[in-house]
N, C-alpha and C. Protein backbone atom coordinates (compact mmCIF):
# COMPACT_ATOMS: atom_id res chain seq x y z
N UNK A 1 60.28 51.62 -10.59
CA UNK A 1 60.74 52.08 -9.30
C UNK A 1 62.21 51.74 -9.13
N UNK A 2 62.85 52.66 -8.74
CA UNK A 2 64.35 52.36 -8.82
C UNK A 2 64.65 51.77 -7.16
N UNK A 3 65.41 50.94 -7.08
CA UNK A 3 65.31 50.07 -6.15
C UNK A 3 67.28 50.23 -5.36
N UNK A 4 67.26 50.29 -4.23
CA UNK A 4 68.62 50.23 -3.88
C UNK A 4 69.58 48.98 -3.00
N UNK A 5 68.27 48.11 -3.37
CA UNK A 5 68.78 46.69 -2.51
C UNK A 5 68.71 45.73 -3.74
N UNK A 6 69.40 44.75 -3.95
CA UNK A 6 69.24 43.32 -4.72
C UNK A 6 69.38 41.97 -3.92
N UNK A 7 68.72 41.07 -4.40
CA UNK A 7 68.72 39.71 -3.58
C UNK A 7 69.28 38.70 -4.44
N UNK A 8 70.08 38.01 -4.24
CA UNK A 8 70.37 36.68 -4.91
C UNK A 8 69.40 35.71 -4.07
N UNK A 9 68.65 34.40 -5.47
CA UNK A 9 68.57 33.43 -5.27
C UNK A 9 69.11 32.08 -5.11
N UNK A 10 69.46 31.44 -4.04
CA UNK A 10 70.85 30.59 -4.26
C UNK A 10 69.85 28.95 -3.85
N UNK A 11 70.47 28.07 -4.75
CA UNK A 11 69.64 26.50 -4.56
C UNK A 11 70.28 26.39 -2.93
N UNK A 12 69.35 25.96 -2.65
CA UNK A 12 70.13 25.82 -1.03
C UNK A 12 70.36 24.36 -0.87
N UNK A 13 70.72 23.69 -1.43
CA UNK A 13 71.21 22.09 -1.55
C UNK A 13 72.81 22.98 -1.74
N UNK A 14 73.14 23.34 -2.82
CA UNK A 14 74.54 23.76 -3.38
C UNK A 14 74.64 24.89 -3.13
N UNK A 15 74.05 26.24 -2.95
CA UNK A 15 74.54 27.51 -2.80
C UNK A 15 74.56 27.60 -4.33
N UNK A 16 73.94 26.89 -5.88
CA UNK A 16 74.46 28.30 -6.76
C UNK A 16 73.73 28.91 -6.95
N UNK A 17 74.03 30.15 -7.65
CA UNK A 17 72.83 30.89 -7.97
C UNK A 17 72.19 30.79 -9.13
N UNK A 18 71.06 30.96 -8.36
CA UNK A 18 69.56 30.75 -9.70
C UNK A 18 69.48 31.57 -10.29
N UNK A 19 69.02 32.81 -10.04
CA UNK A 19 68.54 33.81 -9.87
C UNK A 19 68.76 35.66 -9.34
N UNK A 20 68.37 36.14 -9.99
CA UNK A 20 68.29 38.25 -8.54
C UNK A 20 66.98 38.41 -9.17
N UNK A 21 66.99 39.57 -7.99
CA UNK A 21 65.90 40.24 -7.92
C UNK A 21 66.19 41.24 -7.34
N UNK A 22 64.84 42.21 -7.41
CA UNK A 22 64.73 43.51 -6.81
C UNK A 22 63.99 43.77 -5.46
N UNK A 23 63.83 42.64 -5.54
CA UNK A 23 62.96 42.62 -4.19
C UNK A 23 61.84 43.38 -4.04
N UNK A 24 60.43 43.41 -3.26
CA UNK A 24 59.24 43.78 -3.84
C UNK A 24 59.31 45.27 -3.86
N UNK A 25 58.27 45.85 -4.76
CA UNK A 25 58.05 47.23 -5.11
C UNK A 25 57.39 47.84 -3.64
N UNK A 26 56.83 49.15 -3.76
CA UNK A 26 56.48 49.95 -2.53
C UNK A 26 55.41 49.23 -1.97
N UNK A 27 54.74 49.17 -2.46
CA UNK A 27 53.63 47.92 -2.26
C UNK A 27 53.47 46.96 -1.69
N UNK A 28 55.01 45.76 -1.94
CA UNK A 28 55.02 44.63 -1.49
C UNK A 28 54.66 43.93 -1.96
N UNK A 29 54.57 44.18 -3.62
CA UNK A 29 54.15 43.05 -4.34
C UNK A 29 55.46 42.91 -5.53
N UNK A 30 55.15 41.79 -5.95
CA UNK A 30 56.32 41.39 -6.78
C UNK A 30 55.95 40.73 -8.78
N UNK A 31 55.96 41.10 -9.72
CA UNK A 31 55.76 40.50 -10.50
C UNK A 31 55.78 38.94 -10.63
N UNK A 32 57.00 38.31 -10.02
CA UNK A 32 57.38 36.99 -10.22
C UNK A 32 56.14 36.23 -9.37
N UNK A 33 55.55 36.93 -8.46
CA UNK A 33 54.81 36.39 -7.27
C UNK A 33 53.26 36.38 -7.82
N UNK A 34 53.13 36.86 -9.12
CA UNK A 34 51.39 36.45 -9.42
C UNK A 34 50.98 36.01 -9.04
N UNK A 35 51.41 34.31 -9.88
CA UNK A 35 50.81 33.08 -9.53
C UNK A 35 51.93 32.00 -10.30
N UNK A 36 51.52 30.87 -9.47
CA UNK A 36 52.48 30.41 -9.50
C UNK A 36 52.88 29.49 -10.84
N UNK A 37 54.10 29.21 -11.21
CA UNK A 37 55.24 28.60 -10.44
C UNK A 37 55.76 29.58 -9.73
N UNK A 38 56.01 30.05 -8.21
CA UNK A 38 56.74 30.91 -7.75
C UNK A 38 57.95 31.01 -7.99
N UNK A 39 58.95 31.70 -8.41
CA UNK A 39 60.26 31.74 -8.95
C UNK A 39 61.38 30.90 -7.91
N UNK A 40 60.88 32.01 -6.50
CA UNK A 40 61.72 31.90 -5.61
C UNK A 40 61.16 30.85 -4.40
N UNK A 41 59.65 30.38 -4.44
CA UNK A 41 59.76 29.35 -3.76
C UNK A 41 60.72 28.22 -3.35
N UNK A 42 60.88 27.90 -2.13
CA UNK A 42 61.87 27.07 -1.39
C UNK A 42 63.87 27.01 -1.41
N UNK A 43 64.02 28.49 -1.93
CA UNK A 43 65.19 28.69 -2.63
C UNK A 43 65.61 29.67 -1.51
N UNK A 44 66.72 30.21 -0.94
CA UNK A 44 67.26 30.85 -0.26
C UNK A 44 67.98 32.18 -0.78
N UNK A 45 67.12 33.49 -0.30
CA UNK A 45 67.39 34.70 -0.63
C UNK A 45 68.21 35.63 0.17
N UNK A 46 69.65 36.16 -0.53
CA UNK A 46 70.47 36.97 0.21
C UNK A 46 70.81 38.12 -0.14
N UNK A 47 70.32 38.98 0.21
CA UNK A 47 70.73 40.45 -0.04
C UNK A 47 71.93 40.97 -0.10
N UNK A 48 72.08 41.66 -1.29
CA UNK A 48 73.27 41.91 -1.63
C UNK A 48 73.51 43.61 -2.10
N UNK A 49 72.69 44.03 -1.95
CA UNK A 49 72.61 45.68 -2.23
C UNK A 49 73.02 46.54 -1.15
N UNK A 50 72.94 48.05 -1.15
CA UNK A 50 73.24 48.71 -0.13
C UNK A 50 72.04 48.83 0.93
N UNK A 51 70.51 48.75 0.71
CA UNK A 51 69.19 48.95 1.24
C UNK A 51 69.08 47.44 1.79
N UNK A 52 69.39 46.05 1.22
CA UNK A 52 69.65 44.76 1.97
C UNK A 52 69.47 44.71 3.53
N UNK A 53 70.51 45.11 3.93
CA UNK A 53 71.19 44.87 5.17
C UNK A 53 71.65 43.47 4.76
N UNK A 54 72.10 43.19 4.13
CA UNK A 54 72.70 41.63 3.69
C UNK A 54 71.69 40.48 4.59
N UNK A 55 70.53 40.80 4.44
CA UNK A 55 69.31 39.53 4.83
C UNK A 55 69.57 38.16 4.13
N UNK A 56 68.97 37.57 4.90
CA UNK A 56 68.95 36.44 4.36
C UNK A 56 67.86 35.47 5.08
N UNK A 57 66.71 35.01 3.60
CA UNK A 57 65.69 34.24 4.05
C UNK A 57 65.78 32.95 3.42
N UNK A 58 65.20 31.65 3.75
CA UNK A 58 64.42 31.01 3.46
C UNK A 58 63.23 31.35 3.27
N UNK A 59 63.13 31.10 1.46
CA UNK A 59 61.30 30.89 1.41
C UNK A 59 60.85 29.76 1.29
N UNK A 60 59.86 29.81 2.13
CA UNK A 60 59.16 28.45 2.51
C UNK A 60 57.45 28.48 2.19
N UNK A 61 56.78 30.14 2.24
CA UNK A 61 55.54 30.28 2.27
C UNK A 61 55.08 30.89 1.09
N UNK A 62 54.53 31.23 0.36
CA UNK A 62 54.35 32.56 -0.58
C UNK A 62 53.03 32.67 -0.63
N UNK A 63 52.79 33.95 -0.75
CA UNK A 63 51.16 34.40 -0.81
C UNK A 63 50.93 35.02 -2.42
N UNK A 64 50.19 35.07 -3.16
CA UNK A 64 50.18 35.15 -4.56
C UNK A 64 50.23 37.02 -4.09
N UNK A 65 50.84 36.94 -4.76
CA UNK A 65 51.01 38.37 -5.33
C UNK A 65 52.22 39.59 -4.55
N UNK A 66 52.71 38.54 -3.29
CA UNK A 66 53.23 39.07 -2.03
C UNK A 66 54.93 38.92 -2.35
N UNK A 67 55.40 39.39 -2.35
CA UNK A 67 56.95 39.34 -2.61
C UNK A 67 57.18 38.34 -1.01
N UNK A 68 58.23 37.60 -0.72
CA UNK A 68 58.37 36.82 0.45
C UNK A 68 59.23 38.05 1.59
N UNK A 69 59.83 38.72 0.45
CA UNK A 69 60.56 39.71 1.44
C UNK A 69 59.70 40.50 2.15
N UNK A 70 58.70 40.97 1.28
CA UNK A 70 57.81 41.76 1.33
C UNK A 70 57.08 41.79 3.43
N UNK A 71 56.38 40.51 3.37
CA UNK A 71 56.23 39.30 4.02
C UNK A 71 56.76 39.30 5.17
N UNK A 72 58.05 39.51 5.27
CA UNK A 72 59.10 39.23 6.73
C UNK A 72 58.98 40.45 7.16
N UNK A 73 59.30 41.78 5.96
CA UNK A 73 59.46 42.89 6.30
C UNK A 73 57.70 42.94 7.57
């Protein structure tokens, strides 16, 4: 699925980055989000694409299989 938003993962102690992503598919599910280790658990996600709106979450919760963006949306 071609996707028009990207998210950076940033350590939120320091701001660097961990991580991107595509943020979840049509669905709302996410590969990284199976099971866990969750990738993006407790790490701070900021949108950086044109579909973004330059969001920005704390993940704090994750549901197996659920993208966190997915989630807020």
């Amino acid at each position: 699925m071609d996707h028009d938003h990207t998210f950076v993962m940033l350590d939120p102690t320091t701001d660097q980055v961990l991580a991107e992503c595509d943020g979840p598919d049509a669905s709302g599910r996410c590969p990284m989000a199976d099971r866990p280790p969750y990738i993006c658990a407790g790490l701070h996600l900021i949108g950086t694409g044109n579909g973004s709106r330059h969001r920005s979450l704390m993940v704090t919760k994750m549901e197996p299989g659920r993208c966190p963006i997915a989630v807020v949306n």
